[in-house]
C-alpha atoms as a PDB file:
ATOM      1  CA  UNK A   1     -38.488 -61.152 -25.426  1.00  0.00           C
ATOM      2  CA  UNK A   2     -40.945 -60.340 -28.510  1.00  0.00           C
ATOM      3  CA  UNK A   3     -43.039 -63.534 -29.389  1.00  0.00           C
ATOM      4  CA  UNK A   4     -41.397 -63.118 -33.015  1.00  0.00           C
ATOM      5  CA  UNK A   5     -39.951 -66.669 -31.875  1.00  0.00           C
ATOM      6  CA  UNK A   6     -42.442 -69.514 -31.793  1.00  0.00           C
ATOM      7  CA  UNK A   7     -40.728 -72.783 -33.003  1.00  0.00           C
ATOM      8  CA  UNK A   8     -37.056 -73.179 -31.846  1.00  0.00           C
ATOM      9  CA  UNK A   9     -34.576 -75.571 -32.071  1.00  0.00           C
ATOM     10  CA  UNK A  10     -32.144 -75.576 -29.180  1.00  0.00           C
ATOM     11  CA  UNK A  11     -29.081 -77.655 -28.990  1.00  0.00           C
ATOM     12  CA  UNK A  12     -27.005 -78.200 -25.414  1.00  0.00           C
ATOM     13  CA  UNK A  13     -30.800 -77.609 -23.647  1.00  0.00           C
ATOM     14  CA  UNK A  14     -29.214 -79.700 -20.759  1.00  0.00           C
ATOM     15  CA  UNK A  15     -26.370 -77.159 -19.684  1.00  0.00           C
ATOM     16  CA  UNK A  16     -27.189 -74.085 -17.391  1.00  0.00           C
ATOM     17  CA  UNK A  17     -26.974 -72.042 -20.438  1.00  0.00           C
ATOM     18  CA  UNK A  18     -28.974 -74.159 -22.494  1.00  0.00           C
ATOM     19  CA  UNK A  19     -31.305 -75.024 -19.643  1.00  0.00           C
ATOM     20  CA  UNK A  20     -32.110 -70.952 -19.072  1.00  0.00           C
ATOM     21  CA  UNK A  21     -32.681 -70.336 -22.390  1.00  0.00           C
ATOM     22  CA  UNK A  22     -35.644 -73.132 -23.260  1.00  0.00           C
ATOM     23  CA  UNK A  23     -36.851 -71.839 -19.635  1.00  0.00           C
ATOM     24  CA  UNK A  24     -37.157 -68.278 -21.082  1.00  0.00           C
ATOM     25  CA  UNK A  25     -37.855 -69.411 -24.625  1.00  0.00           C
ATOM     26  CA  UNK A  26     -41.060 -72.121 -22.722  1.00  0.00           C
ATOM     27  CA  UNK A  27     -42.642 -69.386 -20.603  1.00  0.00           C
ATOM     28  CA  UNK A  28     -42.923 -66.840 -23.479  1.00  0.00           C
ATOM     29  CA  UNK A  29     -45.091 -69.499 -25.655  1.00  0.00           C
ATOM     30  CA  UNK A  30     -42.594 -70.853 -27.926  1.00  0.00           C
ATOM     31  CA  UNK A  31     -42.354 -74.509 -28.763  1.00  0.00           C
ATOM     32  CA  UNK A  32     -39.276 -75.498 -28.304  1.00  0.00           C
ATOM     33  CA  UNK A  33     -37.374 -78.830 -29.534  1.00  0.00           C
ATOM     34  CA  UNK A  34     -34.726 -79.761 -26.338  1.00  0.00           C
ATOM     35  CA  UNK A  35     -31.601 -81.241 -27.599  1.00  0.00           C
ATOM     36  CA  UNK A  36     -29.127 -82.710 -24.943  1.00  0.00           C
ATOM     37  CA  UNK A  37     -27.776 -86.006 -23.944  1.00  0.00           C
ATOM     38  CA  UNK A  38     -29.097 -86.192 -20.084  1.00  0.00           C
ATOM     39  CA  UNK A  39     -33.145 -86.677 -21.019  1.00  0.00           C
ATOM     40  CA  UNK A  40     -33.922 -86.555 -17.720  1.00  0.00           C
ATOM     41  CA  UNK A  41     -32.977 -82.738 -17.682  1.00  0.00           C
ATOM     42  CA  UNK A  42     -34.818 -82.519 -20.954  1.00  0.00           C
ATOM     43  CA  UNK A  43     -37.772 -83.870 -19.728  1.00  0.00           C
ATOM     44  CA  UNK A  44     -38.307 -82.327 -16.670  1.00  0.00           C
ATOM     45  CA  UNK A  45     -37.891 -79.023 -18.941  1.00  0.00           C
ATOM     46  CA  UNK A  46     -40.394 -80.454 -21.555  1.00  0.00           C
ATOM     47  CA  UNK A  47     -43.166 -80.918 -18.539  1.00  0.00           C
ATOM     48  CA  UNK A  48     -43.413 -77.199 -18.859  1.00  0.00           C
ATOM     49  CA  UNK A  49     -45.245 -77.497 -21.380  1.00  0.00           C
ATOM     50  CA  UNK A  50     -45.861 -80.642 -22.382  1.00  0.00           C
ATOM     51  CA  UNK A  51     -47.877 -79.837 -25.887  1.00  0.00           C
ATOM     52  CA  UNK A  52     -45.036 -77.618 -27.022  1.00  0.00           C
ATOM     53  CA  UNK A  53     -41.691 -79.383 -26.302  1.00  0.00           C
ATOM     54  CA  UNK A  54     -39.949 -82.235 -27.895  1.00  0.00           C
ATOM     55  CA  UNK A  55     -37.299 -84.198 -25.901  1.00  0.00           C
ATOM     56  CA  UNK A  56     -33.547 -85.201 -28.308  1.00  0.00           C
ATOM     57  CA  UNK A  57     -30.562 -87.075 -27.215  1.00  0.00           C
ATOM     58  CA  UNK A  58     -28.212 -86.946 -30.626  1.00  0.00           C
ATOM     59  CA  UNK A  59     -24.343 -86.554 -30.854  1.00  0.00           C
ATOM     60  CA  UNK A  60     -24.796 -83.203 -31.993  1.00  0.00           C
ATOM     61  CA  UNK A  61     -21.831 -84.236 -33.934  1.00  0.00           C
ATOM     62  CA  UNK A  62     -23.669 -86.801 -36.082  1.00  0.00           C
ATOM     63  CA  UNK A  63     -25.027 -85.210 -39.233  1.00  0.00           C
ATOM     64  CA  UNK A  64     -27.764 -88.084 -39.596  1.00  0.00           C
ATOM     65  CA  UNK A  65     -28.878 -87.615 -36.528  1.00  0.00           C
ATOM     66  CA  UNK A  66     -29.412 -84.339 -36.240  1.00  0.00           C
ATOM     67  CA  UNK A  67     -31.106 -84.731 -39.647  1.00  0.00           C
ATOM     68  CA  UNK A  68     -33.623 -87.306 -38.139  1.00  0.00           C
ATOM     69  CA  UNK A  69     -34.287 -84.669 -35.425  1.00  0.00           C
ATOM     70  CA  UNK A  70     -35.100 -81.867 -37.683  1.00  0.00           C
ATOM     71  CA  UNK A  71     -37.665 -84.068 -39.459  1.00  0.00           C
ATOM     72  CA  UNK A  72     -39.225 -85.147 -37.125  1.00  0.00           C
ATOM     73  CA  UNK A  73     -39.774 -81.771 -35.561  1.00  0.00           C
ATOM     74  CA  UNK A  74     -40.861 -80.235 -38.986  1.00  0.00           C
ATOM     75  CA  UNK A  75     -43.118 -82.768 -38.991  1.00  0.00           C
ATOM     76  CA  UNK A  76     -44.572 -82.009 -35.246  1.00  0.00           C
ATOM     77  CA  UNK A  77     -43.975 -78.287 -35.755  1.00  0.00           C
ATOM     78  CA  UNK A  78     -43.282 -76.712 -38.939  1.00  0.00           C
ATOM     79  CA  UNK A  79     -40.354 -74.995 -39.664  1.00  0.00           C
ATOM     80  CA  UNK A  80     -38.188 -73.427 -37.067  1.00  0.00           C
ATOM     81  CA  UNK A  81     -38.067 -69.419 -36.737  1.00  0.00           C
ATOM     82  CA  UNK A  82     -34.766 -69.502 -34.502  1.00  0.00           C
ATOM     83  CA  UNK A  83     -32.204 -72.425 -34.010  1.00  0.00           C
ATOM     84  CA  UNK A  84     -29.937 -72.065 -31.566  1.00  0.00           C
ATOM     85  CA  UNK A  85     -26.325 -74.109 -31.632  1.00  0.00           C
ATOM     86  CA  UNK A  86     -25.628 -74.167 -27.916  1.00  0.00           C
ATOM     87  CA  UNK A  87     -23.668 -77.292 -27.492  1.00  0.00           C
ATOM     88  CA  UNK A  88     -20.265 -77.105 -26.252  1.00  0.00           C
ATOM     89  CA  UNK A  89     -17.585 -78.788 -24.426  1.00  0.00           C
ATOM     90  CA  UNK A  90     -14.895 -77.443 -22.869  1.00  0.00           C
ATOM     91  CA  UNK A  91     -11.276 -78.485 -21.067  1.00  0.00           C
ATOM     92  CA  UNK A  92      -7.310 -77.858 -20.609  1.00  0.00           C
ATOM     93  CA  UNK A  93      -5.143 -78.937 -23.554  1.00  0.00           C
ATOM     94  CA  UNK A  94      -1.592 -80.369 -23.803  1.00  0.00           C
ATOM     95  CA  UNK A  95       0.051 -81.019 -26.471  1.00  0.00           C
ATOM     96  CA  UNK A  96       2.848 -82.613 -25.143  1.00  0.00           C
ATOM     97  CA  UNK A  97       0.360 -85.137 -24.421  1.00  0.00           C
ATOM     98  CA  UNK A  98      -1.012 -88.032 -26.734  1.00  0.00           C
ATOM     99  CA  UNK A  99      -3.993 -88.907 -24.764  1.00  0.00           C
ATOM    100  CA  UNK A 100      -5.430 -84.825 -25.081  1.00  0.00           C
ATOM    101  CA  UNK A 101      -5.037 -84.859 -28.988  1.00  0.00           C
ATOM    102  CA  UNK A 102      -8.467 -87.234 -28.630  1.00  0.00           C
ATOM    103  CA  UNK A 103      -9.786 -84.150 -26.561  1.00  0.00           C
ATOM    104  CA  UNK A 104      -8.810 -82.299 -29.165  1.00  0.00           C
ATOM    105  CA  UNK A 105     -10.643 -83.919 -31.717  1.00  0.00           C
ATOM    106  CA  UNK A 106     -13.665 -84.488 -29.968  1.00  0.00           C
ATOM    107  CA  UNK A 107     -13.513 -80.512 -28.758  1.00  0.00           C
ATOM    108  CA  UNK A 108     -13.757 -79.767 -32.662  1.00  0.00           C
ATOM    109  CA  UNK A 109     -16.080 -82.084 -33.659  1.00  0.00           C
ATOM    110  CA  UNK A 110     -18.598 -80.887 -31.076  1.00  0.00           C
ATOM    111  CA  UNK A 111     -18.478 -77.155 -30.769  1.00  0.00           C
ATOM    112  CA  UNK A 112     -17.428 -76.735 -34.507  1.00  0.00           C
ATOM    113  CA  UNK A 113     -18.898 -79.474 -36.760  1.00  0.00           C
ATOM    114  CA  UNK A 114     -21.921 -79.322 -34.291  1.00  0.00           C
ATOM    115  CA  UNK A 115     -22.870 -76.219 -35.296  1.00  0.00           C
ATOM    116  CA  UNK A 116     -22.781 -76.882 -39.107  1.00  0.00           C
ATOM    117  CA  UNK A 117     -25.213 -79.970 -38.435  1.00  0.00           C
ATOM    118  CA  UNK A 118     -27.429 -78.754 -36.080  1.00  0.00           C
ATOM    119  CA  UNK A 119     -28.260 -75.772 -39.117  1.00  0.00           C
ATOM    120  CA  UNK A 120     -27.530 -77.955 -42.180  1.00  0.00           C
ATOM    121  CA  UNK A 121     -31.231 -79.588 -41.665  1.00  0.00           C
ATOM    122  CA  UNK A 122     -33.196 -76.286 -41.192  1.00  0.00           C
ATOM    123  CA  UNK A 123     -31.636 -73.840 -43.919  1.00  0.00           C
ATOM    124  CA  UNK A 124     -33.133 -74.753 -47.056  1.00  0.00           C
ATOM    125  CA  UNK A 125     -36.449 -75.182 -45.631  1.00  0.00           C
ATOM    126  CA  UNK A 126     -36.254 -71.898 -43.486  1.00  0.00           C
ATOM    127  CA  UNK A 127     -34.710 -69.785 -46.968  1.00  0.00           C
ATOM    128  CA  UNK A 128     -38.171 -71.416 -48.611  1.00  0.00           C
ATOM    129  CA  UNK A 129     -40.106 -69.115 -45.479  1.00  0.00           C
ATOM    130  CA  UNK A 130     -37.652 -66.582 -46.399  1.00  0.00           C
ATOM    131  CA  UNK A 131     -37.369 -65.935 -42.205  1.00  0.00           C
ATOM    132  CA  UNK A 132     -35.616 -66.717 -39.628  1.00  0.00           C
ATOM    133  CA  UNK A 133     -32.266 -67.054 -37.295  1.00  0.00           C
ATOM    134  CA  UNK A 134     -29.360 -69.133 -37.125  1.00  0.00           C
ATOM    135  CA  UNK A 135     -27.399 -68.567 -33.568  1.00  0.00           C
ATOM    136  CA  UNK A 136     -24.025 -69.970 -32.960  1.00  0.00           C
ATOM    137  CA  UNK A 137     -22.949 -69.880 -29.334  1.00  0.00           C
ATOM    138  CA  UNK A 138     -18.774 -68.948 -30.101  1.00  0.00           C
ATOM    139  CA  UNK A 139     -16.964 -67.330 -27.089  1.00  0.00           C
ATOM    140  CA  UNK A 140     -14.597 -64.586 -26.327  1.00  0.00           C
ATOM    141  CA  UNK A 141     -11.651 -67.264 -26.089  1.00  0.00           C
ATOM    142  CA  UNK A 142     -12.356 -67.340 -29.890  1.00  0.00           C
ATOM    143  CA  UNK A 143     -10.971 -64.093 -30.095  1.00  0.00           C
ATOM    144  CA  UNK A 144      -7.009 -64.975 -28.971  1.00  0.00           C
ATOM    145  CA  UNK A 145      -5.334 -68.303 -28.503  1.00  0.00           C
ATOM    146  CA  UNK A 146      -5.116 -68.955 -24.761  1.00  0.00           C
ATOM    147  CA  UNK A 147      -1.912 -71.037 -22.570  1.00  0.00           C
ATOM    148  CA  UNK A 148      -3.345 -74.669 -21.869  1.00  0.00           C
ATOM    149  CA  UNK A 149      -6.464 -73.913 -23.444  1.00  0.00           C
ATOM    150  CA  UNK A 150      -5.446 -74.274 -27.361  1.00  0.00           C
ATOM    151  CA  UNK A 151      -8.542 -77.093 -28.389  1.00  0.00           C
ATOM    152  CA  UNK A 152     -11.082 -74.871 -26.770  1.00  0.00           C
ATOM    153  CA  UNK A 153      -9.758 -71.832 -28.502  1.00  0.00           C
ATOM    154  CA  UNK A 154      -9.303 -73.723 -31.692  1.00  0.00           C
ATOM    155  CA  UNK A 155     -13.096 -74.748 -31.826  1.00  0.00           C
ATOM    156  CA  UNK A 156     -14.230 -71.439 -31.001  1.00  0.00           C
ATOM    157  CA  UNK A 157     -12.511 -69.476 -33.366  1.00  0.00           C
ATOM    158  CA  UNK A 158     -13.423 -71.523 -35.825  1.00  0.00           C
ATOM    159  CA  UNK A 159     -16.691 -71.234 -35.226  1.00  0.00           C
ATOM    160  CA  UNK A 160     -16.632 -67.655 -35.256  1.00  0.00           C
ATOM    161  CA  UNK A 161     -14.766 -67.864 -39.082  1.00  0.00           C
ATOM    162  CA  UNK A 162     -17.820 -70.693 -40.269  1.00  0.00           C
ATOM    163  CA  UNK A 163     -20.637 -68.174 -39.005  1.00  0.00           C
ATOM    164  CA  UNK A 164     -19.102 -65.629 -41.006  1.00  0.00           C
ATOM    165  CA  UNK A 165     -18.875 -67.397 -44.002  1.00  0.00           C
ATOM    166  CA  UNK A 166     -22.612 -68.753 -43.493  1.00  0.00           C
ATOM    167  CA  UNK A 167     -23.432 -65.106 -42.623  1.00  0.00           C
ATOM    168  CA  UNK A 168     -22.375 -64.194 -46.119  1.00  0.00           C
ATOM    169  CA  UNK A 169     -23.990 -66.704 -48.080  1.00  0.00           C
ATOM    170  CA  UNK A 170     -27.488 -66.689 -46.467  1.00  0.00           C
ATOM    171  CA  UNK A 171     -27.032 -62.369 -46.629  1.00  0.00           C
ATOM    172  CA  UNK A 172     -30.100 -62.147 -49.122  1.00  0.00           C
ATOM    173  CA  UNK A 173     -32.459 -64.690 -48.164  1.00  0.00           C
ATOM    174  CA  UNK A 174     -34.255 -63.533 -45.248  1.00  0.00           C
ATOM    175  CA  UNK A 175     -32.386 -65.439 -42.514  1.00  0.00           C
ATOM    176  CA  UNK A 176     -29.904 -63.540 -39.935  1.00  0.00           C
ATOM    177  CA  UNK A 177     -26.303 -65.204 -38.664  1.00  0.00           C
ATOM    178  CA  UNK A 178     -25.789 -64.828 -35.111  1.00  0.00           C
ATOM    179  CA  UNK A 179     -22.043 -64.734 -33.465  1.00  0.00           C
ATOM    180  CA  UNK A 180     -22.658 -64.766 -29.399  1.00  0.00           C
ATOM    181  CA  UNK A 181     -19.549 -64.531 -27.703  1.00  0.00           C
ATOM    182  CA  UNK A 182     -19.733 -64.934 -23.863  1.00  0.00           C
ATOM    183  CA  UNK A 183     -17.168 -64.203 -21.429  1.00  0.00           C
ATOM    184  CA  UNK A 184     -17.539 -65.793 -18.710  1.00  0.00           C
ATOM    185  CA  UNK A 185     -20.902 -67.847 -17.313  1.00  0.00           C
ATOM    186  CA  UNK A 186     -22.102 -69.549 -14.315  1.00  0.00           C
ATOM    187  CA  UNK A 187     -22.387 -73.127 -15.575  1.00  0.00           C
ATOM    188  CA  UNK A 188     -20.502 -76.434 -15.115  1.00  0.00           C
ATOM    189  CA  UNK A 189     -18.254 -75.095 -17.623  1.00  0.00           C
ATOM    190  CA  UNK A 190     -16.310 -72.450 -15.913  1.00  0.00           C
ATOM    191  CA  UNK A 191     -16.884 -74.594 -12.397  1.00  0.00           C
ATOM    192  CA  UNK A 192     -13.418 -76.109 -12.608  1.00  0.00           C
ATOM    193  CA  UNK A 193     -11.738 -72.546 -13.592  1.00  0.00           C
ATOM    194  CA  UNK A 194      -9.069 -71.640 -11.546  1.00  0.00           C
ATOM    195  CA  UNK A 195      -8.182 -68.237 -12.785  1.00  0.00           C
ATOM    196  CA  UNK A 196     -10.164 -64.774 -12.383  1.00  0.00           C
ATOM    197  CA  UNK A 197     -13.421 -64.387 -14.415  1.00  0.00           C
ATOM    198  CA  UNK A 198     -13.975 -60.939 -14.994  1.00  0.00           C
ATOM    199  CA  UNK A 199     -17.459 -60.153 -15.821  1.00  0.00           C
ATOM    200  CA  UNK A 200     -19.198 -63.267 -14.782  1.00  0.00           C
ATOM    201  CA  UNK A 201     -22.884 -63.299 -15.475  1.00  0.00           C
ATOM    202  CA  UNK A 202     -25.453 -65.982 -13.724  1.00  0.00           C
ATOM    203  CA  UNK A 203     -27.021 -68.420 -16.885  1.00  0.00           C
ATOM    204  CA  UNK A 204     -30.576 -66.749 -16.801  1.00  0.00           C
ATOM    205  CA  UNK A 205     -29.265 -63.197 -17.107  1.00  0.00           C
ATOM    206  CA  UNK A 206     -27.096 -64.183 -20.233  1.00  0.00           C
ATOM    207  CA  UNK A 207     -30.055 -66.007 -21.465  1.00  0.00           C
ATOM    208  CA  UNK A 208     -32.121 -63.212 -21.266  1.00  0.00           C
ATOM    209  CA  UNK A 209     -29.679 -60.639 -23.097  1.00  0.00           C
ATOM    210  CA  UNK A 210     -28.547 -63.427 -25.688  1.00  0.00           C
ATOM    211  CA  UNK A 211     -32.016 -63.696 -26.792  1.00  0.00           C
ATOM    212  CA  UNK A 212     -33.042 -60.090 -26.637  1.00  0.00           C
ATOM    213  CA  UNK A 213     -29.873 -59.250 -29.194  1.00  0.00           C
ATOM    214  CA  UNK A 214     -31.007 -62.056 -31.337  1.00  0.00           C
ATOM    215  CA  UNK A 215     -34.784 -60.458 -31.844  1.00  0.00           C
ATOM    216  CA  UNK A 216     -32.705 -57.041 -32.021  1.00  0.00           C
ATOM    217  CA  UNK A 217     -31.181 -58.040 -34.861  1.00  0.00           C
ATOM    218  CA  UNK A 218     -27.796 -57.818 -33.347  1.00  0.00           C
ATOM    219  CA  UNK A 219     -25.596 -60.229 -35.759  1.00  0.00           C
ATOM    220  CA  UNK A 220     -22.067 -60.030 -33.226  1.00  0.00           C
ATOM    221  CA  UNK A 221     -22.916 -60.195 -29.709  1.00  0.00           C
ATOM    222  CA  UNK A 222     -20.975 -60.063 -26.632  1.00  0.00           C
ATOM    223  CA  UNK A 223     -21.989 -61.087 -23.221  1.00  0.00           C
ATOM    224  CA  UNK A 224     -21.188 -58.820 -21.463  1.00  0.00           C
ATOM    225  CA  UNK A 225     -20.052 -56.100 -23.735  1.00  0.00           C
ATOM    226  CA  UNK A 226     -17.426 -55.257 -21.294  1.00  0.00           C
ATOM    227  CA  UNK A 227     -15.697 -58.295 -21.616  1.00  0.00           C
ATOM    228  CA  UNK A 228     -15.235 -57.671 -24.819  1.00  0.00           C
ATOM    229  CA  UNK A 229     -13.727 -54.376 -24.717  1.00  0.00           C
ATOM    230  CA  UNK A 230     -11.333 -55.821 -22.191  1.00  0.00           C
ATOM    231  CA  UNK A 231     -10.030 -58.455 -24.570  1.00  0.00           C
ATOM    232  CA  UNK A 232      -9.875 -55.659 -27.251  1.00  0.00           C
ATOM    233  CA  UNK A 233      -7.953 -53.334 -24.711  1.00  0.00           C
ATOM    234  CA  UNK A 234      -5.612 -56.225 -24.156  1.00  0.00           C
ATOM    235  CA  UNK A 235      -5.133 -57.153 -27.788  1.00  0.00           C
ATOM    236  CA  UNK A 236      -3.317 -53.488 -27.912  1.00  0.00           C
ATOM    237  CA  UNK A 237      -0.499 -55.142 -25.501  1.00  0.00           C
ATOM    238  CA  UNK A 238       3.029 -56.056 -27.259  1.00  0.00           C
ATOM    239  CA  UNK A 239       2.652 -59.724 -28.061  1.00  0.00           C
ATOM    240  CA  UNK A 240       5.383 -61.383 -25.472  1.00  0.00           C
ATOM    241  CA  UNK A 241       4.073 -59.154 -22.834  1.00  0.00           C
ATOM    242  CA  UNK A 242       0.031 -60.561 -23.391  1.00  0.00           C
ATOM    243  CA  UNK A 243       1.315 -63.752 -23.709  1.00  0.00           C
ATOM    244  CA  UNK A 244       2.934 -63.152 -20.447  1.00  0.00           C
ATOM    245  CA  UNK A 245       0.057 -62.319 -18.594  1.00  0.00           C
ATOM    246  CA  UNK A 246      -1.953 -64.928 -19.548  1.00  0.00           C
ATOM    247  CA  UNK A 247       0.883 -67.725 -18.743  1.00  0.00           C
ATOM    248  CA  UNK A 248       0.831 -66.706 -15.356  1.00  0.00           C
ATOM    249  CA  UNK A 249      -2.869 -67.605 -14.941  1.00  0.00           C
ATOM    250  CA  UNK A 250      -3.644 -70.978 -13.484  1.00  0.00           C
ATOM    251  CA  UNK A 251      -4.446 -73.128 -16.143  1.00  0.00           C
ATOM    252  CA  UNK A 252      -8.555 -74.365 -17.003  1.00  0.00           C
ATOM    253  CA  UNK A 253      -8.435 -78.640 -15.854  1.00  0.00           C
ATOM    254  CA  UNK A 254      -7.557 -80.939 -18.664  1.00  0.00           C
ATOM    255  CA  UNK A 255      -9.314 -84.427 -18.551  1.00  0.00           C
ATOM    256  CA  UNK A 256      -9.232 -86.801 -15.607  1.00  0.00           C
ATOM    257  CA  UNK A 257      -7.867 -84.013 -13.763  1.00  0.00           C
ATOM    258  CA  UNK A 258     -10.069 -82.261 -10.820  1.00  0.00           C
ATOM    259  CA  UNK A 259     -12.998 -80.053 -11.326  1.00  0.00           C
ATOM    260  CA  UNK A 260     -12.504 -80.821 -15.438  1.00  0.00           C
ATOM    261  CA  UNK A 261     -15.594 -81.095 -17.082  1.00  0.00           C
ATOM    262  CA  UNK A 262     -16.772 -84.237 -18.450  1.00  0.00           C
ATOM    263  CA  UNK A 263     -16.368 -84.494 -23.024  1.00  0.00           C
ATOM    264  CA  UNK A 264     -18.640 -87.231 -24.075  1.00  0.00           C
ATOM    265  CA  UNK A 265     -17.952 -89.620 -26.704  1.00  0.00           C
ATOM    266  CA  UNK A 266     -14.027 -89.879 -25.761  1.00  0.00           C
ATOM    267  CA  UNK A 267     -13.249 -92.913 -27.636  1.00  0.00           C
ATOM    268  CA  UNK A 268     -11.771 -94.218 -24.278  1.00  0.00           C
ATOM    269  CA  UNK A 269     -11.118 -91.550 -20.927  1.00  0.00           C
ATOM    270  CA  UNK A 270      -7.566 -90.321 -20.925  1.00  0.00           C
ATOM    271  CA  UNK A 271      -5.904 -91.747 -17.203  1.00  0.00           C
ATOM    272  CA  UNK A 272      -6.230 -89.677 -14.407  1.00  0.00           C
ATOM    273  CA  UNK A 273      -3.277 -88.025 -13.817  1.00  0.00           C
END
């Protein structure tokens, strides 16, 4: 990766995504500010390099503070040249049931409203240094509404909609939009998947390419690109007939359910069922 990135903000540091990326993002030089709510993760990555990491625990969520954050690195650091929204969530959705429309919301407010506060700080200040990147971390299930997976999807595509827009606005003034889109990655994530994961790529490979399209200039990227031209080959399928496909795959764990992935901030945990 070229050193063109030497202050970075980096939200969801504590995930194996997140956690390859400051690793790659540390031993090139950068300094890096680690956001993520388990700060013993955090920390252990901040003894790296002690002198050029800062350790966060914010509701990504919470648009004060993330604001607090960014000050407080501006005023350790100076102005970021890359910030990366990495912070996600993931589970199964029901509709039929009440307890998931909490999921729901707490699925959107994280991997969608997260992303718009984890920029909102930087952008004025990083237009002023007319450089610089914004990266959101969207996701191939984005792309088409999945069976049981409908809050995950919802977020994502979203996202994907929000970048554009931001992509748009901030087209003159130095700064570049990113749209990744994985497929499918080795983190606690896609653990608790039951169904086939074409394409899967370990967390420090992804890393790795994510970060090499970024300094590309590469404003859509797809990890890995075949994924996405098998999700655009499928797309070409009569409507019932997709949708019939992807019914019969077993369904990704909703909430209290095995192998689901913990959503923090639930405003209570939905009963095991």
């Amino acid at each position: 990766m070229p050193l063109q990135f030497r202050n970075v903000v980096l939200t969801g540091a504590c995930g194996g995504l997140g956690q390859a990326l400051a690793r790659e993002l540390i031993e090139e030089g950068a300094q890096v500010a680690l956001a993520g709510l388990d700060a013993g993760k955090l920390e252990a990555l901040a003894a790296m390099a002690p002198g050029r990491c800062a350790v966060y625990t914010p509701d990504v969520s919470n648009g004060p503070q993330m604001q607090a954050l960014a000050a407080d690195w501006m005023a350790r650091a100076g102005v970021p040249d890359l910030v990366i929204a990495n912070a996600g969530v993931a589970g199964g959705y029901d509709t039929a049931q009440a307890d998931d429309l909490a999921v729901f919301r707490r699925m959107l407010e994280i991997n969608l409203l997260g992303a718009a506060t984890t920029f909102q700080p930087f952008v004025a200040a990083m237009c002023a240094q007319r450089r610089g990147a914004l990266v959101g971390m969207a996701s191939i299930a984005g792309w088409r509404g999945m069976p049981g997976n409908g809050a995950y999807c919802a977020s994502k595509a979203g996202l994907i909609r929000y970048l554009e827009s931001l992509r748009a606005e901030l087209r003159e003034t130095g700064l570049t939009v990113h749209t990744v889109s994985p497929g499918y990655i080795r983190t606690a994530l896609t653990a608790g998947n039951r169904f086939a994961m074409p394409g899967l790529l370990e967390a420090g490979d992804a890393a790795h390419r994510l970060l090499a399209a970024v300094a590309a200039g590469r404003e859509k990227i797809v990890l890995p690109r075949r994924i996405g031209w098998l999700s655009k080959a499928l797309d070409l399928l009569p409507e019932p007939l997709h949708d019939r496909l992807l019914r019969g795959q077993p369904r990704k764990p909703r909430v209290g359910e095995a192998g689901a992935t913990a959503i923090p901030g639930l405003p209570k945990e939905p009963p095991t069922r």
